[in-house]
C-alpha atoms as a PDB file:
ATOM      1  CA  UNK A   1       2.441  56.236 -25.793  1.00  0.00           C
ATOM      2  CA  UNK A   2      -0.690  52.942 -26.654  1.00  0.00           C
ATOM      3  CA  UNK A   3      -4.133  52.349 -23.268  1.00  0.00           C
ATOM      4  CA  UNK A   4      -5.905  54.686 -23.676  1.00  0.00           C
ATOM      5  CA  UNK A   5      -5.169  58.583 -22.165  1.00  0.00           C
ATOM      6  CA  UNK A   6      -6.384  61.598 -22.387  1.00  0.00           C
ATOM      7  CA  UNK A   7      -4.794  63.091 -19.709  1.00  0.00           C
ATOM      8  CA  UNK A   8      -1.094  61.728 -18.129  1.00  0.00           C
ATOM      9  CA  UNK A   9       0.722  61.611 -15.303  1.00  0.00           C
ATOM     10  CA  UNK A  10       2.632  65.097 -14.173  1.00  0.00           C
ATOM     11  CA  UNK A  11       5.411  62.401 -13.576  1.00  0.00           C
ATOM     12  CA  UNK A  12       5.370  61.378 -17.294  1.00  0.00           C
ATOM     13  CA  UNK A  13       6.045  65.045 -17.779  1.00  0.00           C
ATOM     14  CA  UNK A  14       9.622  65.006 -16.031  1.00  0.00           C
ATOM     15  CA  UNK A  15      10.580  63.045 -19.110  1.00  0.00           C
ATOM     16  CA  UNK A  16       8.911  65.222 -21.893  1.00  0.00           C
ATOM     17  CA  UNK A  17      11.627  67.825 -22.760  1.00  0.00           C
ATOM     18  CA  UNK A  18       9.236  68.979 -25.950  1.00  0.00           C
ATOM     19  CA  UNK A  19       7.683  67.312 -28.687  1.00  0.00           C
ATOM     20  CA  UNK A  20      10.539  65.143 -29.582  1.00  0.00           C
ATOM     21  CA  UNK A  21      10.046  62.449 -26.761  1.00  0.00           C
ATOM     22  CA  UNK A  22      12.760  61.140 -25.245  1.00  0.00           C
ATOM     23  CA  UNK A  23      14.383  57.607 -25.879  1.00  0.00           C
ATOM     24  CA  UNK A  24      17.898  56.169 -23.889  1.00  0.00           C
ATOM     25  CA  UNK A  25      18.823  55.740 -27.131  1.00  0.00           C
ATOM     26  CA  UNK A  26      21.702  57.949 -28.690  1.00  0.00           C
ATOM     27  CA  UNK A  27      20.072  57.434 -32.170  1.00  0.00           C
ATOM     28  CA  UNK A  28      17.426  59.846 -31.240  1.00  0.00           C
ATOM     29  CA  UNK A  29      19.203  62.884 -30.685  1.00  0.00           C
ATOM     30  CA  UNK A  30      17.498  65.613 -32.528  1.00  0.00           C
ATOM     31  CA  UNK A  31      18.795  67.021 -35.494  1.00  0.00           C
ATOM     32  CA  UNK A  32      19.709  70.851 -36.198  1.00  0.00           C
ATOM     33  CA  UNK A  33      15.689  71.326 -36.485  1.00  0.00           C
ATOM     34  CA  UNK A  34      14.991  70.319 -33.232  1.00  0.00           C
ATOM     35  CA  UNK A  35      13.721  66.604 -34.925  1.00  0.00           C
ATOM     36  CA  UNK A  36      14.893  63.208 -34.645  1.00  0.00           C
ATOM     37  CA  UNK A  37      17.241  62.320 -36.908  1.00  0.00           C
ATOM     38  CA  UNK A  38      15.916  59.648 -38.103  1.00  0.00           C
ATOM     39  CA  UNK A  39      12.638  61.073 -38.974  1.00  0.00           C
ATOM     40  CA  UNK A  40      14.398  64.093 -41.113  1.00  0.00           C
ATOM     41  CA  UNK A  41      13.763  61.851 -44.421  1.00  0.00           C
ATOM     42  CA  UNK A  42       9.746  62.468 -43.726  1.00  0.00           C
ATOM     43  CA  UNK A  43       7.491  65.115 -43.878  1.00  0.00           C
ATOM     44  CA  UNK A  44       6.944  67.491 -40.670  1.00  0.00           C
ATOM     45  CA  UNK A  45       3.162  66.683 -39.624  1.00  0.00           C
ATOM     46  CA  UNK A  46       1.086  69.652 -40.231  1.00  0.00           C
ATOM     47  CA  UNK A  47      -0.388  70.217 -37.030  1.00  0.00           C
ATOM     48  CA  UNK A  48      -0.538  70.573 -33.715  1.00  0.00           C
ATOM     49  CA  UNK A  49       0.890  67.475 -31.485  1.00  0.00           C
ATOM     50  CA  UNK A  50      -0.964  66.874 -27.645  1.00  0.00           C
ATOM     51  CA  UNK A  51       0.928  66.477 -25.173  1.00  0.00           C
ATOM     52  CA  UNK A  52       0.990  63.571 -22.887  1.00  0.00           C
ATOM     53  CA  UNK A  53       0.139  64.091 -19.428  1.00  0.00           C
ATOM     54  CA  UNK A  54      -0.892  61.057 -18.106  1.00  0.00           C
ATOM     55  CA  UNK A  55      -0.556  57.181 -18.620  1.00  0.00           C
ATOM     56  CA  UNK A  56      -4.374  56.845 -18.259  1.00  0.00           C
ATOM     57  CA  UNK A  57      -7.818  57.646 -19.804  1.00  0.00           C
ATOM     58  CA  UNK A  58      -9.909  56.609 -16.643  1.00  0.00           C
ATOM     59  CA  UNK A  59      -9.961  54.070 -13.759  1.00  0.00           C
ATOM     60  CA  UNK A  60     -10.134  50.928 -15.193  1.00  0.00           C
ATOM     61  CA  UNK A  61     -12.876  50.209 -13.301  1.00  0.00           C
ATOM     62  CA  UNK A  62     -14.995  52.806 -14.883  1.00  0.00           C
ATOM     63  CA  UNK A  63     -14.035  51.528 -18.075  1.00  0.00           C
ATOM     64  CA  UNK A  64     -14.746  48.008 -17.660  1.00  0.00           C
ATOM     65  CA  UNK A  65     -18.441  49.491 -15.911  1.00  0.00           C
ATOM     66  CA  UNK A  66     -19.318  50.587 -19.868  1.00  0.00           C
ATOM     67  CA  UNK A  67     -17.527  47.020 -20.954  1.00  0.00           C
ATOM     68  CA  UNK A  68     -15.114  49.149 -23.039  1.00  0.00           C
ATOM     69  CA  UNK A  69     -12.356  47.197 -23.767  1.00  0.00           C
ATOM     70  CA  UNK A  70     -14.527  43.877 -24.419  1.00  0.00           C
ATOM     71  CA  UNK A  71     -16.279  46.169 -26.708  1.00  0.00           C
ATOM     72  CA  UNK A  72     -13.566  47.360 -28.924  1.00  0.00           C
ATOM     73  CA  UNK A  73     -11.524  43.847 -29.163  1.00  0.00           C
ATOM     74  CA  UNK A  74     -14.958  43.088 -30.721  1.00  0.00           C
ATOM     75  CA  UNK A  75     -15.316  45.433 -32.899  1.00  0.00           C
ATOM     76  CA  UNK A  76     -11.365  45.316 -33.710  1.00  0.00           C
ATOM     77  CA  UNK A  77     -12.022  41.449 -34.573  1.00  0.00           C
ATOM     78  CA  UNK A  78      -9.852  39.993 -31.752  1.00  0.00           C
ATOM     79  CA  UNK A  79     -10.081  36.625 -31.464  1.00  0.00           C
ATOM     80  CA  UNK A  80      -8.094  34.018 -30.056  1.00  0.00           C
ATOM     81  CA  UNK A  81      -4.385  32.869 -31.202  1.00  0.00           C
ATOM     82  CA  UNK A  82      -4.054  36.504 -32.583  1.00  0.00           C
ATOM     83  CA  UNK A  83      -1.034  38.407 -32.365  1.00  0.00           C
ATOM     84  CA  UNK A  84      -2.065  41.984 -31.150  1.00  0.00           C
ATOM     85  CA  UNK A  85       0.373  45.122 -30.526  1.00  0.00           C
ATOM     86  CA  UNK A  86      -0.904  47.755 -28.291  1.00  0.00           C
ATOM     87  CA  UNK A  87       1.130  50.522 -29.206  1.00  0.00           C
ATOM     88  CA  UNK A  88       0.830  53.709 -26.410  1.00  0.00           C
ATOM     89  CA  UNK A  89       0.132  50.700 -23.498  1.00  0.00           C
ATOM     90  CA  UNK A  90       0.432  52.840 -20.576  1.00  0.00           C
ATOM     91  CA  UNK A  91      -0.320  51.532 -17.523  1.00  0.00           C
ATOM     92  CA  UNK A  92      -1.554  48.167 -20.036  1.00  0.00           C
ATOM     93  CA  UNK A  93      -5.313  48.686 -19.493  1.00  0.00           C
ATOM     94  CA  UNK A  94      -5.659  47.007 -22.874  1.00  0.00           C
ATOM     95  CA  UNK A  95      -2.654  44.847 -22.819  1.00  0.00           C
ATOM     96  CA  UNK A  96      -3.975  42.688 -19.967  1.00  0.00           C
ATOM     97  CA  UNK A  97      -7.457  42.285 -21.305  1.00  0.00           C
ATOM     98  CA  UNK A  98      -6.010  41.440 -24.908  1.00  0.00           C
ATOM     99  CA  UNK A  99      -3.784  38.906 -23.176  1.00  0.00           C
ATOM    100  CA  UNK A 100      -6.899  37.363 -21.948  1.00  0.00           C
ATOM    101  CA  UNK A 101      -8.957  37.807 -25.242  1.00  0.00           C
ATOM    102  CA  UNK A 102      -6.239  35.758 -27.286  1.00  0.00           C
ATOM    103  CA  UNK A 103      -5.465  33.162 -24.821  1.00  0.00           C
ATOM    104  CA  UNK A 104      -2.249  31.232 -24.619  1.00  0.00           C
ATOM    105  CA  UNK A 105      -1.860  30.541 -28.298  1.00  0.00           C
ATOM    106  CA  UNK A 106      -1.783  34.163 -28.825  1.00  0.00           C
ATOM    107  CA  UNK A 107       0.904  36.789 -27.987  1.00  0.00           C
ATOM    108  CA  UNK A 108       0.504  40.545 -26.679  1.00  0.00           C
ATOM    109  CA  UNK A 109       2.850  43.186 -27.093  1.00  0.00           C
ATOM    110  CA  UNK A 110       2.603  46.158 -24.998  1.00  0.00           C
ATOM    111  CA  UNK A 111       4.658  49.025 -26.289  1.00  0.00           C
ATOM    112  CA  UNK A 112       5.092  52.775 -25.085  1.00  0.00           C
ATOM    113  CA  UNK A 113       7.771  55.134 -25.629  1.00  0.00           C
ATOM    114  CA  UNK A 114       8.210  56.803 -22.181  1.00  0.00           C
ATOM    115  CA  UNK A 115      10.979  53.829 -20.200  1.00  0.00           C
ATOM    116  CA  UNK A 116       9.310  54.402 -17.015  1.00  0.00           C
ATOM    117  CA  UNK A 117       6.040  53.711 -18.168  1.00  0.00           C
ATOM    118  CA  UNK A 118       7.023  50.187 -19.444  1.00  0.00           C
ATOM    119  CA  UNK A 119       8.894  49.413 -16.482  1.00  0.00           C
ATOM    120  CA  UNK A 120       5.804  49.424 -14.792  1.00  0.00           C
ATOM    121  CA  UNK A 121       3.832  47.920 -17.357  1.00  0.00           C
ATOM    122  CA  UNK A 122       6.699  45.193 -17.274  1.00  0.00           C
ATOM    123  CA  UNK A 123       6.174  44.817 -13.616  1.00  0.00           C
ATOM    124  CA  UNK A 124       2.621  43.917 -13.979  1.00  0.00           C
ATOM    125  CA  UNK A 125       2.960  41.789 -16.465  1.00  0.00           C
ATOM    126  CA  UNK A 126       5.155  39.367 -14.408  1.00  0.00           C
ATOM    127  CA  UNK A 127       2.835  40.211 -11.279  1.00  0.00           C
ATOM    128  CA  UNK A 128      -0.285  38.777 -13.012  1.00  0.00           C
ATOM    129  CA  UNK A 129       1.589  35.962 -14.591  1.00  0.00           C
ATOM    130  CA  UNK A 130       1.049  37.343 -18.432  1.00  0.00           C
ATOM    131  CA  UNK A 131       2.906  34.733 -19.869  1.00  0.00           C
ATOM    132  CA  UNK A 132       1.643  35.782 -23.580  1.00  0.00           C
ATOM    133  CA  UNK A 133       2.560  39.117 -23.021  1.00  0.00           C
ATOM    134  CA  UNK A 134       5.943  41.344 -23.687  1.00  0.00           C
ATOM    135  CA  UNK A 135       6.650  44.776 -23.962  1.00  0.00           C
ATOM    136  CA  UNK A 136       8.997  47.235 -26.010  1.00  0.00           C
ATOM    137  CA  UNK A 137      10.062  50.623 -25.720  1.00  0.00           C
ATOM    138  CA  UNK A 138       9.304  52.622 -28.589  1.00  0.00           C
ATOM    139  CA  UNK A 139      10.136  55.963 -29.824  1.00  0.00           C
ATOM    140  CA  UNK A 140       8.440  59.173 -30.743  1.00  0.00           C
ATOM    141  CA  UNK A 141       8.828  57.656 -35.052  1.00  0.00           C
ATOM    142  CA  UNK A 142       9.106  54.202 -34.516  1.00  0.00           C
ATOM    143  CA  UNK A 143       7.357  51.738 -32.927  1.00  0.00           C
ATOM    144  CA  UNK A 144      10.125  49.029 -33.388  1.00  0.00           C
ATOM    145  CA  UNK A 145       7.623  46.076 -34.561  1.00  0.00           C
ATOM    146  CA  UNK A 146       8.930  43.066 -35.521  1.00  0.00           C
ATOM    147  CA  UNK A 147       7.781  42.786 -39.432  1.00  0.00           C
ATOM    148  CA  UNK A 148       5.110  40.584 -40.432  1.00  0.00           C
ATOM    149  CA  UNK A 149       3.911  39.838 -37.224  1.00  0.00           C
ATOM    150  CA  UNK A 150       0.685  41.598 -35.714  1.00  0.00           C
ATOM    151  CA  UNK A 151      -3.169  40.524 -36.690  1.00  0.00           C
ATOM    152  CA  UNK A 152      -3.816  43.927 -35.239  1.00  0.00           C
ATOM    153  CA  UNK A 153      -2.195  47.221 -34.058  1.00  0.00           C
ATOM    154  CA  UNK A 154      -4.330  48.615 -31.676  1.00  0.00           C
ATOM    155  CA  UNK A 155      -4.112  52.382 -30.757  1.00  0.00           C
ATOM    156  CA  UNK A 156      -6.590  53.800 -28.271  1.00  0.00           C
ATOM    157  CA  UNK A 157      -6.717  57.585 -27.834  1.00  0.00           C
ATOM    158  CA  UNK A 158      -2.884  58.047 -28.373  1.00  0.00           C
ATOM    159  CA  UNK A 159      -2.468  58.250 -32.508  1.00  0.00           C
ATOM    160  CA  UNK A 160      -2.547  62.760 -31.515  1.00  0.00           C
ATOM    161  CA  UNK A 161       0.144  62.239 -29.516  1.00  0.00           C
ATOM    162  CA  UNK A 162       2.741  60.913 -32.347  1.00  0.00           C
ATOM    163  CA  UNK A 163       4.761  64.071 -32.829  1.00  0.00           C
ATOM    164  CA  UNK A 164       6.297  61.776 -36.123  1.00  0.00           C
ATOM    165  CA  UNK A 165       3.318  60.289 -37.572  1.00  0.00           C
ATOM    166  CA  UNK A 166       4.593  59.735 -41.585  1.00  0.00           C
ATOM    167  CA  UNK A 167       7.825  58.395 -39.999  1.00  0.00           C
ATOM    168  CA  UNK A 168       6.180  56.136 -37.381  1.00  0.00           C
ATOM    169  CA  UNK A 169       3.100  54.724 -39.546  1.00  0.00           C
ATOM    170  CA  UNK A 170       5.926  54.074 -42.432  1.00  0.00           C
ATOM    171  CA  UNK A 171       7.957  51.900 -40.054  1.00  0.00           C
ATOM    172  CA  UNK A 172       4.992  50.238 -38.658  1.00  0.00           C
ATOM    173  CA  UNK A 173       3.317  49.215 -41.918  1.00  0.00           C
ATOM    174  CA  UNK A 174       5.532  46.201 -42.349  1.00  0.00           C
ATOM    175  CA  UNK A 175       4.790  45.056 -38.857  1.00  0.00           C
ATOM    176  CA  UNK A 176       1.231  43.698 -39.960  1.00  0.00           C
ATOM    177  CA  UNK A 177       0.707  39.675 -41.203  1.00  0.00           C
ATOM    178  CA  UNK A 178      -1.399  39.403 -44.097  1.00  0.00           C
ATOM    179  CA  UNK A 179      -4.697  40.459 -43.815  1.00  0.00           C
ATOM    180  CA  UNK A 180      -3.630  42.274 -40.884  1.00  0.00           C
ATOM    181  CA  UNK A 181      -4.929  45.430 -39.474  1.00  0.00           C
ATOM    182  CA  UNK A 182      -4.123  48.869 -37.594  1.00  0.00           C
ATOM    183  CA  UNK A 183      -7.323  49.597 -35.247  1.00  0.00           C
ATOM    184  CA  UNK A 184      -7.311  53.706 -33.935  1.00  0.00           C
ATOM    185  CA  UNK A 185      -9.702  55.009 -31.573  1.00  0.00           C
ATOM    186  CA  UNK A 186      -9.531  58.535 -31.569  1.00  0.00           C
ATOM    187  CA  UNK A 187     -12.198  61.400 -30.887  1.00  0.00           C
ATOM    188  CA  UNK A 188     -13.096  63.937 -33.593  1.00  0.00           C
ATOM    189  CA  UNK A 189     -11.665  67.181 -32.395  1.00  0.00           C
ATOM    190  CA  UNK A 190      -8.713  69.287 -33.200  1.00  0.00           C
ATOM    191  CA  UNK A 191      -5.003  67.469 -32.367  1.00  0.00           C
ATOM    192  CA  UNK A 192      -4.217  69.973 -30.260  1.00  0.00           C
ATOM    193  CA  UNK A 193      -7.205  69.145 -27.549  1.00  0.00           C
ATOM    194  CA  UNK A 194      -6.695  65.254 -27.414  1.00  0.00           C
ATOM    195  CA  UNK A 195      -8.365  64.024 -30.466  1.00  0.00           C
ATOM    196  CA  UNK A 196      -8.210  63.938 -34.096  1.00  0.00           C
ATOM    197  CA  UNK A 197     -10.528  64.527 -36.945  1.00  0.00           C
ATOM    198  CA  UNK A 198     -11.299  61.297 -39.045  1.00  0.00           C
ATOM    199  CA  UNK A 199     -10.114  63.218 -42.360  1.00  0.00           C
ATOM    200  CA  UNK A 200      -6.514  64.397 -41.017  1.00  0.00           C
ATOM    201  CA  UNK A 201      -6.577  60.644 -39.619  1.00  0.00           C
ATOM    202  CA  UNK A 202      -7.496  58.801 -43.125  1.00  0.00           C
ATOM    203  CA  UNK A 203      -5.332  61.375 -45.049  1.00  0.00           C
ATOM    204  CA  UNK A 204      -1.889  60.431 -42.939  1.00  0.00           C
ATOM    205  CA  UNK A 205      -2.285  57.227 -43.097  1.00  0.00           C
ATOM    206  CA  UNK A 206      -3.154  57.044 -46.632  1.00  0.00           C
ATOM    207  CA  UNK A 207      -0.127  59.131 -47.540  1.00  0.00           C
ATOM    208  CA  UNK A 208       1.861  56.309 -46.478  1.00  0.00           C
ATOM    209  CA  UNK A 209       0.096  53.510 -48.538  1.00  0.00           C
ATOM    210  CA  UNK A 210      -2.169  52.160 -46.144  1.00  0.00           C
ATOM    211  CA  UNK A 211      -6.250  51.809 -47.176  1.00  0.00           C
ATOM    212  CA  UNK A 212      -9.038  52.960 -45.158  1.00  0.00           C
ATOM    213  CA  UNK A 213     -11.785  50.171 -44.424  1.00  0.00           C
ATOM    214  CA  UNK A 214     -14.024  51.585 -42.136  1.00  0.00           C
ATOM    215  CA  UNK A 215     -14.818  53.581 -39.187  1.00  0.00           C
ATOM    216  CA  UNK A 216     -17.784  52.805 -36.408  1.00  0.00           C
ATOM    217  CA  UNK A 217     -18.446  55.778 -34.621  1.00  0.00           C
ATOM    218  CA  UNK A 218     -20.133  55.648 -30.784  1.00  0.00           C
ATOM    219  CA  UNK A 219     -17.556  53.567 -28.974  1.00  0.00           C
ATOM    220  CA  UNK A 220     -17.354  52.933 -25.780  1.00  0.00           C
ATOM    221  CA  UNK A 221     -14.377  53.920 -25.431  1.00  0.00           C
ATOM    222  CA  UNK A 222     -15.334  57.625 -26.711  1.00  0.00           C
ATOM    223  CA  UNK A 223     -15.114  58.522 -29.725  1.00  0.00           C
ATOM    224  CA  UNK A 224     -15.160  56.917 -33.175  1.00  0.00           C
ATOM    225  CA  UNK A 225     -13.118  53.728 -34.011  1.00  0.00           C
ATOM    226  CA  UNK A 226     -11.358  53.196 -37.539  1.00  0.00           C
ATOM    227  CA  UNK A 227      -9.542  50.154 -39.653  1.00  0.00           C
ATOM    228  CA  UNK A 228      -6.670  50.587 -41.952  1.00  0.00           C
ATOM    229  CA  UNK A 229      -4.466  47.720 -43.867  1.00  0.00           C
ATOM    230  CA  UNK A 230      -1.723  47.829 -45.622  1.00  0.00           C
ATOM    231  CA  UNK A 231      -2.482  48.750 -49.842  1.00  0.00           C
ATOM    232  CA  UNK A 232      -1.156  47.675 -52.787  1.00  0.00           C
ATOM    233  CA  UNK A 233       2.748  49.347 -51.764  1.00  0.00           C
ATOM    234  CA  UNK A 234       4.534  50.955 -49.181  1.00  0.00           C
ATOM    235  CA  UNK A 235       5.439  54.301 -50.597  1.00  0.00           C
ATOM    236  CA  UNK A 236       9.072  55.722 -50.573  1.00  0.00           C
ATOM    237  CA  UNK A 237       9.683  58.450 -48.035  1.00  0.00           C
ATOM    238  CA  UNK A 238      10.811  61.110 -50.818  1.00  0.00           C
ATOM    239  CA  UNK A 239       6.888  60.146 -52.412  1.00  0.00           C
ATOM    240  CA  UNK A 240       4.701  61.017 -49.251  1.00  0.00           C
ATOM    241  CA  UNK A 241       2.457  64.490 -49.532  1.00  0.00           C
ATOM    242  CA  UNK A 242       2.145  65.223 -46.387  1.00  0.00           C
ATOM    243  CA  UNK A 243      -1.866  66.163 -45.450  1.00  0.00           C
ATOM    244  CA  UNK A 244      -2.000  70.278 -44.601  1.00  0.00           C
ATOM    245  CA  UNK A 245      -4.331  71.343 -42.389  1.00  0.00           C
ATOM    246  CA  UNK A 246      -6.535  73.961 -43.389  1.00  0.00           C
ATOM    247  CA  UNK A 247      -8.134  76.396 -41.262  1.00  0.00           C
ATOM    248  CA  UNK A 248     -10.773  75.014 -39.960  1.00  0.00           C
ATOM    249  CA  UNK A 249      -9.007  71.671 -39.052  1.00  0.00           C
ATOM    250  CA  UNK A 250      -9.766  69.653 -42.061  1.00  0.00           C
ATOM    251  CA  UNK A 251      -6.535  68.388 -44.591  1.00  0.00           C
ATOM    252  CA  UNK A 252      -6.252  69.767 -47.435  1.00  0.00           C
END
């Protein structure tokens, strides 16, 4: 998964058999229905997942021309020390800048699911010296956090491309210090064209036990930007209501 990405590589696409993305991991062989089988004990999300295509959103010198990601670790509350995951890292667009933001006190972990992708992202980490950064290969319902240790979980334009979302926001809830927070950017259109709408957005992650504390819309990153921490409880998998999606995109 995430930087941002609207679009990924066709070489990505060698190593998406489906919507169940792949792992070297024996655990994630899918189950009779075609799912992981660790993600059988959660709802099915009810809608559409994107595809990825691409390990970037734009050049990231057109990005840095609008100041996006100096922009967004502002508005995210990024300061230095922090501890900051960037879950769907990509080519690490984000992850480099972030290592700068929180300077040497701080740490960076840049996490993706697709083992090429952090290969490379490894690569350039040790080519620009990133000594506060690491990376981790996720999977399609778990991002594989370390628990109580992120000041923020940033996800830029990747949260429509979690084929598992109940499964992967449950197992990344504990992953967040206290006062912590989970920071999506996301664009308000249908999952199925690259974006999500903020309701379906607030809904899932709400079903899980997390509370919504705001959303800025006009980034400059595209799209909207919105907070979530962790509530009063985690709820039990057997306790989530999964949001439906009615017909004209909205949960019900």
């Amino acid at each position: 998964m995430l930087g941002g990405r609207d679009a990924r590589r066709s070489a990505a696409l060698v190593l998406l058999l489906g919507p169940a993305l792949l792992s070297g991991c024996d655990s994630l062989a899918p189950a009779s229905s075609g799912r992981p089988d660790t993600a059988e004990a959660f709802p099915r999300a009810d809608r559409p997942v994107a595809p990825i295509i691409s390990t970037r959103w734009s050049t990231e010198e057109a990005r840095d021309r609008v100041n996006e990601a100096e922009e967004i670790m502002d508005r995210a509350g990024i300061a230095p020390g922090m501890t900051v995951a960037d879950i769907g890292a990509g080519e690490g667009y984000y992850t480099v800048r972030l290592a700068t933001r929180v300077g040497p006190r701080g740490r960076v972990l840049g996490q993706d699911i697709i083992a090429e992708v952090i290969d490379q992202l490894g690569q350039r980490v040790t080519r620009e010296n990133r000594d506060n950064v690491s990376v981790k290969l996720g999977t399609p319902d778990d991002p594989r956090l370390p628990e109580h240790s992120f000041d923020r979980v940033l996800m830029v334009h990747m949260y429509h491309e979690i084929a598992e979302p109940y499964a992967f926001l449950w197992r990344l809830y504990p992953a967040l210090k206290s006062g912590g927070q989970v920071v999506v950017v996301d664009i308000d259109r249908p999952t199925e064209h690259h974006g999500t709408p903020p309701a379906l957005l607030r809904c899932e992650f709400e079903a899980i036990g997390f509370r919504f504390v705001g959303m800025e819309g006009r980034t400059a990153a595209g799209g909207y930007l919105a907070r979530f921490e962790p509530g009063e409880r985690r709820v039990e998998p057997s306790e989530i209501r999964p949001c439906r999606l009615a017909r004209r995109g909205r949960p019900g």
